[in-house]
Protein backbone atom coordinates (compact mmCIF):
# COMPACT_ATOMS: atom_id res chain seq x y z
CA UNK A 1 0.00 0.00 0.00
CA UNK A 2 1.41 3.44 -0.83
CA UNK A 3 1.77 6.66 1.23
CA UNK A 4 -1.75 8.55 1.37
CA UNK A 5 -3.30 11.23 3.39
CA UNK A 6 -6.95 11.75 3.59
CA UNK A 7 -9.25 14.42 4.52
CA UNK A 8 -13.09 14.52 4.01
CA UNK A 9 -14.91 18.11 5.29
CA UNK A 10 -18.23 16.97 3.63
CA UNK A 11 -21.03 17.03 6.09
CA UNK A 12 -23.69 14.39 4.87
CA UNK A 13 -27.46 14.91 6.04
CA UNK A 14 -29.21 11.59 4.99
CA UNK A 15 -33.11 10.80 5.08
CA UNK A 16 -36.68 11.43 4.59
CA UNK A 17 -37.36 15.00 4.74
CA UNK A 18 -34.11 16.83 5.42
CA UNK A 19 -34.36 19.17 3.26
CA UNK A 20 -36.31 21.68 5.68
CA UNK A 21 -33.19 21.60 7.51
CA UNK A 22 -31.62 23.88 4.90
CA UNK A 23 -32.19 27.15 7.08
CA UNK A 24 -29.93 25.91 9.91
CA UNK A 25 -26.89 24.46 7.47
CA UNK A 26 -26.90 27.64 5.38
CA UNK A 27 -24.72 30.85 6.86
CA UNK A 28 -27.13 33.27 7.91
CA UNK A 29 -27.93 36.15 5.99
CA UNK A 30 -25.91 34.64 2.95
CA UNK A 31 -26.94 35.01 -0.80
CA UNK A 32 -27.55 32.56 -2.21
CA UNK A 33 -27.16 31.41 -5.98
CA UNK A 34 -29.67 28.25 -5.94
CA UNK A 35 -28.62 26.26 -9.47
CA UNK A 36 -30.33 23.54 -11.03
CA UNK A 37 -30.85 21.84 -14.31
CA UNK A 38 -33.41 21.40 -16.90
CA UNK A 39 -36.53 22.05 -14.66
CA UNK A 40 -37.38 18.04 -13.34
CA UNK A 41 -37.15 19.49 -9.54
CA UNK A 42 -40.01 21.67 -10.46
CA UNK A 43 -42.07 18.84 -11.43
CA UNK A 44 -41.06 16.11 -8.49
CA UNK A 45 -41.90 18.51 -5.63
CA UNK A 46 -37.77 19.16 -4.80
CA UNK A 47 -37.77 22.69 -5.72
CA UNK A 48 -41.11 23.60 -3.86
CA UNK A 49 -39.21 22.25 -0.51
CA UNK A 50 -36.17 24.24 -1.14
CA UNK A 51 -37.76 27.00 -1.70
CA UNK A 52 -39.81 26.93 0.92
CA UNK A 53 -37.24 26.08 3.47
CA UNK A 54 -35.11 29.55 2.26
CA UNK A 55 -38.27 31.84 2.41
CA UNK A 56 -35.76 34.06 4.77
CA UNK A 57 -32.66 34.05 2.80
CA UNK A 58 -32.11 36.33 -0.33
CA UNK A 59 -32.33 33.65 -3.15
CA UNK A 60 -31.26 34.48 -6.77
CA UNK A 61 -32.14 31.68 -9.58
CA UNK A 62 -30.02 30.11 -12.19
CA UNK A 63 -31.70 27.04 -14.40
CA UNK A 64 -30.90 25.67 -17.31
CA UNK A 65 -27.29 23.72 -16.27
CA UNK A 66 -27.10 20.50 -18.71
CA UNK A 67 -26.93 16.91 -18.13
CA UNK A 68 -23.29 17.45 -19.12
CA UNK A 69 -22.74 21.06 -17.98
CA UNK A 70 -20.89 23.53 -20.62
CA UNK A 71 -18.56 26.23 -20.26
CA UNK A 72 -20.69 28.40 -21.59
CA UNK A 73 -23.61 28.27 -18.95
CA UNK A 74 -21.33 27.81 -16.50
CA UNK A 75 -20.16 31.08 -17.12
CA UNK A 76 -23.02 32.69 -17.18
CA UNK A 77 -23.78 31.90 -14.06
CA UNK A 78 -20.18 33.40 -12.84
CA UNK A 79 -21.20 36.59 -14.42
CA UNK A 80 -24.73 36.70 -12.39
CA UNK A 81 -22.36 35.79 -8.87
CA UNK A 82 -19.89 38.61 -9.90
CA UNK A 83 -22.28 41.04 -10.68
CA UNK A 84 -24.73 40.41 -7.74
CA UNK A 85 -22.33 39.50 -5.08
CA UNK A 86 -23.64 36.16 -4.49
CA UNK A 87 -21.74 34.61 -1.43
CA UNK A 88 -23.01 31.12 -1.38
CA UNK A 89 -24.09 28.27 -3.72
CA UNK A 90 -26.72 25.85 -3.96
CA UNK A 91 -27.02 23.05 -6.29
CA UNK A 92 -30.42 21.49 -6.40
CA UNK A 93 -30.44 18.51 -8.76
CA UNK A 94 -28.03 15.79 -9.76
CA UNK A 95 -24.22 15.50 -9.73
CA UNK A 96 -24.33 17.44 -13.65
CA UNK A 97 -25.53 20.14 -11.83
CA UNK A 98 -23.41 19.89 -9.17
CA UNK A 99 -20.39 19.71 -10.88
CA UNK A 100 -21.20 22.53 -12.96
CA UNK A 101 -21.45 24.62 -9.37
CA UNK A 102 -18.42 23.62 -8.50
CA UNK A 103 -16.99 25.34 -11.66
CA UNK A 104 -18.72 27.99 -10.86
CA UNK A 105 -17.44 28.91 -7.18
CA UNK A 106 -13.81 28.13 -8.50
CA UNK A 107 -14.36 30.23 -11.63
CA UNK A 108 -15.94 33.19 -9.82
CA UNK A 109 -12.54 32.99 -7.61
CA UNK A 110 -10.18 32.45 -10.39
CA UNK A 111 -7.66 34.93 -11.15
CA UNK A 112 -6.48 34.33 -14.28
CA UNK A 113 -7.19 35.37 -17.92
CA UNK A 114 -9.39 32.69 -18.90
CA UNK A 115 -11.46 29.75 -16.43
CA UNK A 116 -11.35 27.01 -18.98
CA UNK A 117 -7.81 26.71 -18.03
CA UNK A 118 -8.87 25.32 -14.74
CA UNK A 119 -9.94 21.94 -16.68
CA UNK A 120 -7.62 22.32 -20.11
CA UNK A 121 -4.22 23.27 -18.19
CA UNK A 122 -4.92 22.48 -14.62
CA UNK A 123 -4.11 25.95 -13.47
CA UNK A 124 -4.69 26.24 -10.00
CA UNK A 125 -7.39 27.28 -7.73
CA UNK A 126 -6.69 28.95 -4.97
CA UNK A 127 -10.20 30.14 -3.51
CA UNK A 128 -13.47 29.47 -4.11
CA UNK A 129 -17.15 30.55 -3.16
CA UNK A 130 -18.72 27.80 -0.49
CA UNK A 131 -21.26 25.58 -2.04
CA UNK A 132 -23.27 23.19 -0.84
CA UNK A 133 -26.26 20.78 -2.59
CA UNK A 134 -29.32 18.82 -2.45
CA UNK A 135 -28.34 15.93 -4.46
CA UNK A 136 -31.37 14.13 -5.90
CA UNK A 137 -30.09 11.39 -8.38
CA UNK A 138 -27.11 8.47 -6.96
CA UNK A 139 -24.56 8.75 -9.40
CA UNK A 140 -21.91 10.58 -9.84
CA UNK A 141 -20.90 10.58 -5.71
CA UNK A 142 -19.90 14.11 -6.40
CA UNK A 143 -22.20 15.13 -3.09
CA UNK A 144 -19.24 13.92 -1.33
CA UNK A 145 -15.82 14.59 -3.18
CA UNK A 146 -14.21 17.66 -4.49
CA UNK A 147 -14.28 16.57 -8.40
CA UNK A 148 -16.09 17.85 -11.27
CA UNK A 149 -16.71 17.12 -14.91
CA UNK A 150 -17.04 20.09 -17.18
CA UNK A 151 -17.90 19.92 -20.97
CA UNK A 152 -17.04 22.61 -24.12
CA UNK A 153 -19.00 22.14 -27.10
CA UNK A 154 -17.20 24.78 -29.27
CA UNK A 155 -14.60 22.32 -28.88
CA UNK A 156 -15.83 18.97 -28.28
CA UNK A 157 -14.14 18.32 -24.52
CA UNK A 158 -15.40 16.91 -21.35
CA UNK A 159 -12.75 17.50 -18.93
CA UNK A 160 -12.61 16.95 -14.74
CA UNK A 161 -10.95 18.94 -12.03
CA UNK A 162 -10.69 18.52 -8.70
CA UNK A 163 -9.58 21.00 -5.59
CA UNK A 164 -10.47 20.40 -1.97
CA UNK A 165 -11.78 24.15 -2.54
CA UNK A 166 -14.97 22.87 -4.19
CA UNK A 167 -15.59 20.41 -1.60
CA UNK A 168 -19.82 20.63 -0.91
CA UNK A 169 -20.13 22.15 2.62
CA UNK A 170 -23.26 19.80 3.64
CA UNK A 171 -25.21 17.28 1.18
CA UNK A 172 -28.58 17.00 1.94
CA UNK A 173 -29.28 13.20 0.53
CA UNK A 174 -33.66 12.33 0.80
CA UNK A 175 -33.74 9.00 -0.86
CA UNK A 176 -37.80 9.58 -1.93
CA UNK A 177 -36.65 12.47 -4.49
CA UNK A 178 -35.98 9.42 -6.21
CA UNK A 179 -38.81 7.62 -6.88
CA UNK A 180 -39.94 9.78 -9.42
CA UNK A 181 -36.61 9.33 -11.81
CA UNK A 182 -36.95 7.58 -14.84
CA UNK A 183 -35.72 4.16 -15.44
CA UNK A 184 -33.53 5.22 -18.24
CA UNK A 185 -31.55 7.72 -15.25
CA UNK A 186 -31.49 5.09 -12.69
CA UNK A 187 -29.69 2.41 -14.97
CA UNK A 188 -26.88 4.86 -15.39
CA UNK A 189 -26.53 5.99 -11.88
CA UNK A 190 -26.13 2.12 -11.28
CA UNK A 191 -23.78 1.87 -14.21
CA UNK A 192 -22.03 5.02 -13.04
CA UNK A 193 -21.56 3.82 -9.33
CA UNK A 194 -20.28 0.59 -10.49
CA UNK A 195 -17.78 1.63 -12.79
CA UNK A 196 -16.46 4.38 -9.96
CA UNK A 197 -15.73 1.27 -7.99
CA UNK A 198 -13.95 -0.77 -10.72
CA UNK A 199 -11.80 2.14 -11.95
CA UNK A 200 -10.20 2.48 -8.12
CA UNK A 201 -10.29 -1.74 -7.74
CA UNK A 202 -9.33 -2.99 -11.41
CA UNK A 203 -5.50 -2.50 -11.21
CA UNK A 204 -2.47 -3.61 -10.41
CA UNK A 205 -2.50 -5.91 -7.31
CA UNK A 206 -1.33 -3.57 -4.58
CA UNK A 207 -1.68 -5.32 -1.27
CA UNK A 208 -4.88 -3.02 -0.10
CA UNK A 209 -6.97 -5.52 1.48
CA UNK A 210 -9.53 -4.01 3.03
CA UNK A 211 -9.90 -1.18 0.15
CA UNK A 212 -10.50 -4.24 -2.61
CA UNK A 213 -13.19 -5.38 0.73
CA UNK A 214 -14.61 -2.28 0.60
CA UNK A 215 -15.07 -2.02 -3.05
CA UNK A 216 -16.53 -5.48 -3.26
CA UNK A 217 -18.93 -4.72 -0.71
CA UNK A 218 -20.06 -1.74 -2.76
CA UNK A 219 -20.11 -4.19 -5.86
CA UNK A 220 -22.14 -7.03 -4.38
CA UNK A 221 -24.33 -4.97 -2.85
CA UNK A 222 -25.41 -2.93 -5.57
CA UNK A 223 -25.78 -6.23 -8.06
CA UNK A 224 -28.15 -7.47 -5.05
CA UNK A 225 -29.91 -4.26 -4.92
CA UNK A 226 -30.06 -2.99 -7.76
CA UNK A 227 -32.82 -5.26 -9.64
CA UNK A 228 -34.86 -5.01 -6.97
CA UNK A 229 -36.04 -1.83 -8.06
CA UNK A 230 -38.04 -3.66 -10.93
CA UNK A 231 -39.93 -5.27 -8.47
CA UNK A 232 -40.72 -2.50 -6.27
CA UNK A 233 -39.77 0.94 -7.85
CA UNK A 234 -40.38 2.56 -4.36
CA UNK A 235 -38.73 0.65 -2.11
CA UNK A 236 -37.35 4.00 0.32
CA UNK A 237 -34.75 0.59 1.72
CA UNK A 238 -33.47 0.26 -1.58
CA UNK A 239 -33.18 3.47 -2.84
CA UNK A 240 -31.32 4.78 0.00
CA UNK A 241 -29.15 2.03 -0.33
CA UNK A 242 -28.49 2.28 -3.76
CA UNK A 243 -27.70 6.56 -3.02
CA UNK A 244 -25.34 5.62 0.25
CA UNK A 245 -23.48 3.34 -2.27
CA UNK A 246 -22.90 5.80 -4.66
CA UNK A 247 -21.69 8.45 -2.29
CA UNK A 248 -19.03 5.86 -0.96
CA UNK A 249 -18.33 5.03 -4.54
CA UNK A 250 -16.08 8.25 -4.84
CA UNK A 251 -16.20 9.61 -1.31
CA UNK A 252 -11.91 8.70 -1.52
CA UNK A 253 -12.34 6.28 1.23
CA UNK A 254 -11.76 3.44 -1.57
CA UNK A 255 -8.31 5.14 -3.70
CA UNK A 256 -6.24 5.98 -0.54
CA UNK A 257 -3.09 4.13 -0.98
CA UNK A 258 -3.75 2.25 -4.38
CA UNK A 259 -3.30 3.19 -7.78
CA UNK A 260 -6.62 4.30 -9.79
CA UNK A 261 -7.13 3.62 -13.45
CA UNK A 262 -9.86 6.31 -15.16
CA UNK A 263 -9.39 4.77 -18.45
CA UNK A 264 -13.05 3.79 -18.80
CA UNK A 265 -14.29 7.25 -17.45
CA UNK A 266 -11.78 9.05 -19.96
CA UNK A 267 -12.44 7.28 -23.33
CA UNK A 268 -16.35 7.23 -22.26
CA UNK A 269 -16.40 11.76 -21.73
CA UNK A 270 -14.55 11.66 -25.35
CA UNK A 271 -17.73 9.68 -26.44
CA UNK A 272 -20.11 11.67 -24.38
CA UNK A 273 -18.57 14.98 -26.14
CA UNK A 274 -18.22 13.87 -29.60
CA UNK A 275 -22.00 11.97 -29.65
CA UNK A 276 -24.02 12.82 -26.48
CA UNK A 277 -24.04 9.44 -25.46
CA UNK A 278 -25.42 9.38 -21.98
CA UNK A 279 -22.50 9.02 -19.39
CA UNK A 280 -23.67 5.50 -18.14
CA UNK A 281 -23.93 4.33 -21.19
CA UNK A 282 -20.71 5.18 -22.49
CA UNK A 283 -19.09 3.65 -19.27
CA UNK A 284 -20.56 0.32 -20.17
CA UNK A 285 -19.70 0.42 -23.71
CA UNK A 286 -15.76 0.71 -23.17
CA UNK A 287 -15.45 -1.20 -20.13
CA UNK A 288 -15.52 -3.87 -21.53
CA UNK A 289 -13.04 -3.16 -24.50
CA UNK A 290 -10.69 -1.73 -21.62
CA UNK A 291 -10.81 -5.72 -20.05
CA UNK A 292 -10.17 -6.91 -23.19
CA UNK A 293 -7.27 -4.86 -24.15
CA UNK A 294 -5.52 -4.58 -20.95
CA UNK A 295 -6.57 -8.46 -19.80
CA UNK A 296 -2.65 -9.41 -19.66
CA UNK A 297 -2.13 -6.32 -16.82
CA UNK A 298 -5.32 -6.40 -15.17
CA UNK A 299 -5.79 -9.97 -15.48
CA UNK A 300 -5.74 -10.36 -11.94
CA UNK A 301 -7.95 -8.20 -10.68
CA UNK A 302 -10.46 -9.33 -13.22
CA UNK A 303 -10.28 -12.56 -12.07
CA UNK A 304 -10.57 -11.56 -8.64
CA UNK A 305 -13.44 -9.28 -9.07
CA UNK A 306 -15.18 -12.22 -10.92
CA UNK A 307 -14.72 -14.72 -8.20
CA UNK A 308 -15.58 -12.62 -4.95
CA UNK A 309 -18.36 -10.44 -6.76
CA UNK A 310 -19.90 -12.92 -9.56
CA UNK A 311 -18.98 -16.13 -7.88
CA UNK A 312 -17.00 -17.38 -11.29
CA UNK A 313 -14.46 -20.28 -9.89
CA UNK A 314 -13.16 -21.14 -13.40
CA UNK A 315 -9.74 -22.56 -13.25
CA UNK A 316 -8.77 -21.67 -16.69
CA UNK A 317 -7.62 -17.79 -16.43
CA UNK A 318 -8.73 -16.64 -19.73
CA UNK A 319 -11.76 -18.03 -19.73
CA UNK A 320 -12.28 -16.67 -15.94
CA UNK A 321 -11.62 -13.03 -17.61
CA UNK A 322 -14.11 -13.61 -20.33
CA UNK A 323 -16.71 -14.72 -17.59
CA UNK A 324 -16.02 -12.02 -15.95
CA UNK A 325 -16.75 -9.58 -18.81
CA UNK A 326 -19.66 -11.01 -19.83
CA UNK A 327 -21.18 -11.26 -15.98
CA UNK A 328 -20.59 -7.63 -15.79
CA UNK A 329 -22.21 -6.82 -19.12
CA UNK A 330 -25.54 -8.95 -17.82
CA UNK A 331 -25.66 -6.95 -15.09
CA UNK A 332 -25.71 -3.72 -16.64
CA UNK A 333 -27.93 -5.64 -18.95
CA UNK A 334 -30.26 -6.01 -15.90
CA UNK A 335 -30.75 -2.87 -15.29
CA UNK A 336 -31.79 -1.74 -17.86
CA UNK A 337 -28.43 -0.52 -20.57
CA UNK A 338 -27.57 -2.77 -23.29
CA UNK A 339 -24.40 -0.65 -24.96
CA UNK A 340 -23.31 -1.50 -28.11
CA UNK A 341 -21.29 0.76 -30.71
CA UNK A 342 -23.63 0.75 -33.55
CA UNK A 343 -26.53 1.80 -31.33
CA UNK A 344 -24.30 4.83 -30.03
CA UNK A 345 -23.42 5.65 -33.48
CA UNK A 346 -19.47 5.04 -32.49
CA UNK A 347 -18.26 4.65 -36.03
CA UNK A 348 -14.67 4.14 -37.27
CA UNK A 349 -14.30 8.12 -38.03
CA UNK A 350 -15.36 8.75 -34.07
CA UNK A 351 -12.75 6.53 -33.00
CA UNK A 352 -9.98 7.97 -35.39
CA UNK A 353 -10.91 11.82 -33.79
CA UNK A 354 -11.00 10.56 -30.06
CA UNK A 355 -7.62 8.82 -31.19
CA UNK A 356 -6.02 11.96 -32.55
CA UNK A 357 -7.30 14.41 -29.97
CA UNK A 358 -5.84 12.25 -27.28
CA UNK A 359 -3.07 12.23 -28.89
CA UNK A 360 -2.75 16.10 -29.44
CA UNK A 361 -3.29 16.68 -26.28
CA UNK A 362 0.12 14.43 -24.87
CA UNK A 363 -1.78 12.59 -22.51
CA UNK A 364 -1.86 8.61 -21.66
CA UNK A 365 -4.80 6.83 -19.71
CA UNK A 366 -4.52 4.26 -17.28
CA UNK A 367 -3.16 3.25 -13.89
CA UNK A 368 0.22 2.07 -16.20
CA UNK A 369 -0.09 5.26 -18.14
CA UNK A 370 0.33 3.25 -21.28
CA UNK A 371 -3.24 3.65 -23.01
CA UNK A 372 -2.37 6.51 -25.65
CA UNK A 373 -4.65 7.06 -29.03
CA UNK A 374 -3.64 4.03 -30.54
CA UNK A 375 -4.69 1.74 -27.87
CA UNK A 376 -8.21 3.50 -27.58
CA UNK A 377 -9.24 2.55 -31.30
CA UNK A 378 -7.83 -0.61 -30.12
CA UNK A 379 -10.17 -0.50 -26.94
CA UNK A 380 -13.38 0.32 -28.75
CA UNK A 381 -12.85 -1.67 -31.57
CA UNK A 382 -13.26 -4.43 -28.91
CA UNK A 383 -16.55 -2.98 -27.48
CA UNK A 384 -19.65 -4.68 -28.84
């Protein structure tokens, strides 16, 4: 296990009916910018409750933040916190929307030229507004972490950051905002949790025992949860389970001291910008062809992840890594995502510009670092 440190500020307040509580987590007397996304809280009851619940707080409004949040609505919504001295953040809605307020209290801090840099150079943040959220889809985990994912159309990029500056001050987590989702949102919140856990646990063998626990736990109990949810779409037991999972997902409690791999997440935002595929989709499209490519380095894992999550006790080790692929495919399967490349509209061209843009850019993906363009069209041309 290697050297870590750890630090988590995020204060988590989980249940039924929490969100009234927003009057006594919120600074008093602070402005607030309340964010949110394409207008679903209006129609599930969420943004009735927050409202309410900040009746004595001066509230400004800013909608309209995208399932994949650009640059350019980001920014507007710096402009608005500039110009009317907003000291505190609110993001009501899912981890898009929270990630895109993240951006926006590091942007409305930043002091250089241009706030794209933050994701495209890593420039630094040194300051940024407090934010906190009411997180109402399990996901992305971002209620408890201090990483975002940030999109630029004019350019076709989905990039991440991540600064313990952006770190949510509270998350108010009600699992019965939930039951209201559609099916198609769920799957990839289930996908998305999943694939948090594999990209932290699918690696090198590095002597982390109870982190590879910890991430099994997470695993098995979300392929024993999960299709539950068929049976009983409002089961509050299961749908707070499924949200506490995906908080500890990417909470940090699972990376300290091991190395982390991405590769999956990476190639999938280069789909997400180039297409629109939906971001738990894309994960379960090019997981897949990352197992396949890289089976000879994380052949291990694979196999371990097969045996201890799947129950596969296949001697031969090939075939144990193809067992495994295919169990994890069925389970995405069974909830609901079915990926395959002609369905996403993944053709050779889209592979050749996510290949060259990599490329440009001087970057390699993976916990070996050796996953550069050529390997991707490798990678997807093994995806289904």
């Amino acid at each position: 296990m290697n050297n870590f440190e750890y630090a988590n500020p995020v204060k988590i307040v989980f249940g039924k009916g929490q969100i009234q509580r927003l009057p006594e987590l919120i600074p008093a007397g602070a402005k607030i910018l309340m964010t949110y996304g394409g207008g679903s809280i209006k129609k599930n009851g969420v943004y009735d409750q927050v409202v309410k619940a900040l009746e004595n707080f001066d509230v400004v409004e800013f909608g309209g933040i995208e399932p994949n949040p650009q640059y350019s609505t980001l920014m507007k919504a710096v402009e608005i916190v500039k110009n009317q001295s907003i000291d505190f953040l609110l993001s009501v809605g899912g981890g898009s929307t929270l990630d895109g307020t993240k951006f926006i209290a590091a942007a409305s801090k930043y002091q250089g030229e241009d706030p794209w840099d933050i994701l495209a150079k890593g420039a630094p943040i040194t300051d940024a507004l407090p934010l906190a959220d009411v997180i109402t889809l399990p996901a992305t985990g971002s209620e408890m972490n201090c990483l975002a994912v940030v999109s630029k159309k004019e350019t076709t990029e989905k990039l991440a950051f991540g600064s313990p500056y952006v770190f949510p001050k509270f998350s108010i987590i009600d699992p019965t905002v939930t039951f209201s989702l559609p099916p198609r949102q769920v799957a990839n919140g289930i996908v998305d949790t999943f694939i948090h856990v594999v990209e932290q646990y699918v690696t090198q063998p590095q002597h982390a025992t109870l982190q590879d626990r910890q991430a099994e736990a997470i695993m098995l109990a979300l392929v024993e949860e999960a299709p539950k949810l068929k049976e009983n779409p409002n089961d509050y037991d299961v749908r707070a389970n499924l949200f506490w999972m995906a908080t500890q997902a990417l909470n940090g409690w699972l990376n300290v001291g091991v190395l982390q791999c991405w590769a999956t997440h990476n190639i999938g935002h280069e789909l997400t910008a180039q297409l629109g595929v939906d971001h738990g989709q894309s994960l379960a499209l090019v997981l897949p062809g990352v197992w396949k490519s890289q089976r000879k380095e994380k052949g291990d894992k694979i196999r371990q992840l097969g045996r201890r999550v799947f129950g596969i006790n296949e001697p031969d080790p090939e075939k144990a890594v193809d067992l495994t692929i295919e169990a994890t495919k069925n389970f995405f399967r069974s909830v609901g995502i079915d990926a395959s490349r002609e369905a996403y509209g993944v053709t050779d061209q889209v592979i050749k510009n996510i290949a060259d843009l990599i490329d440009s850019r001087g970057v390699k993906f993976g916990d070996r670092a050796n996953i550069d363009g050529a390997k991707i069209i490798e990678i997807l041309n093994l995806c289904d």
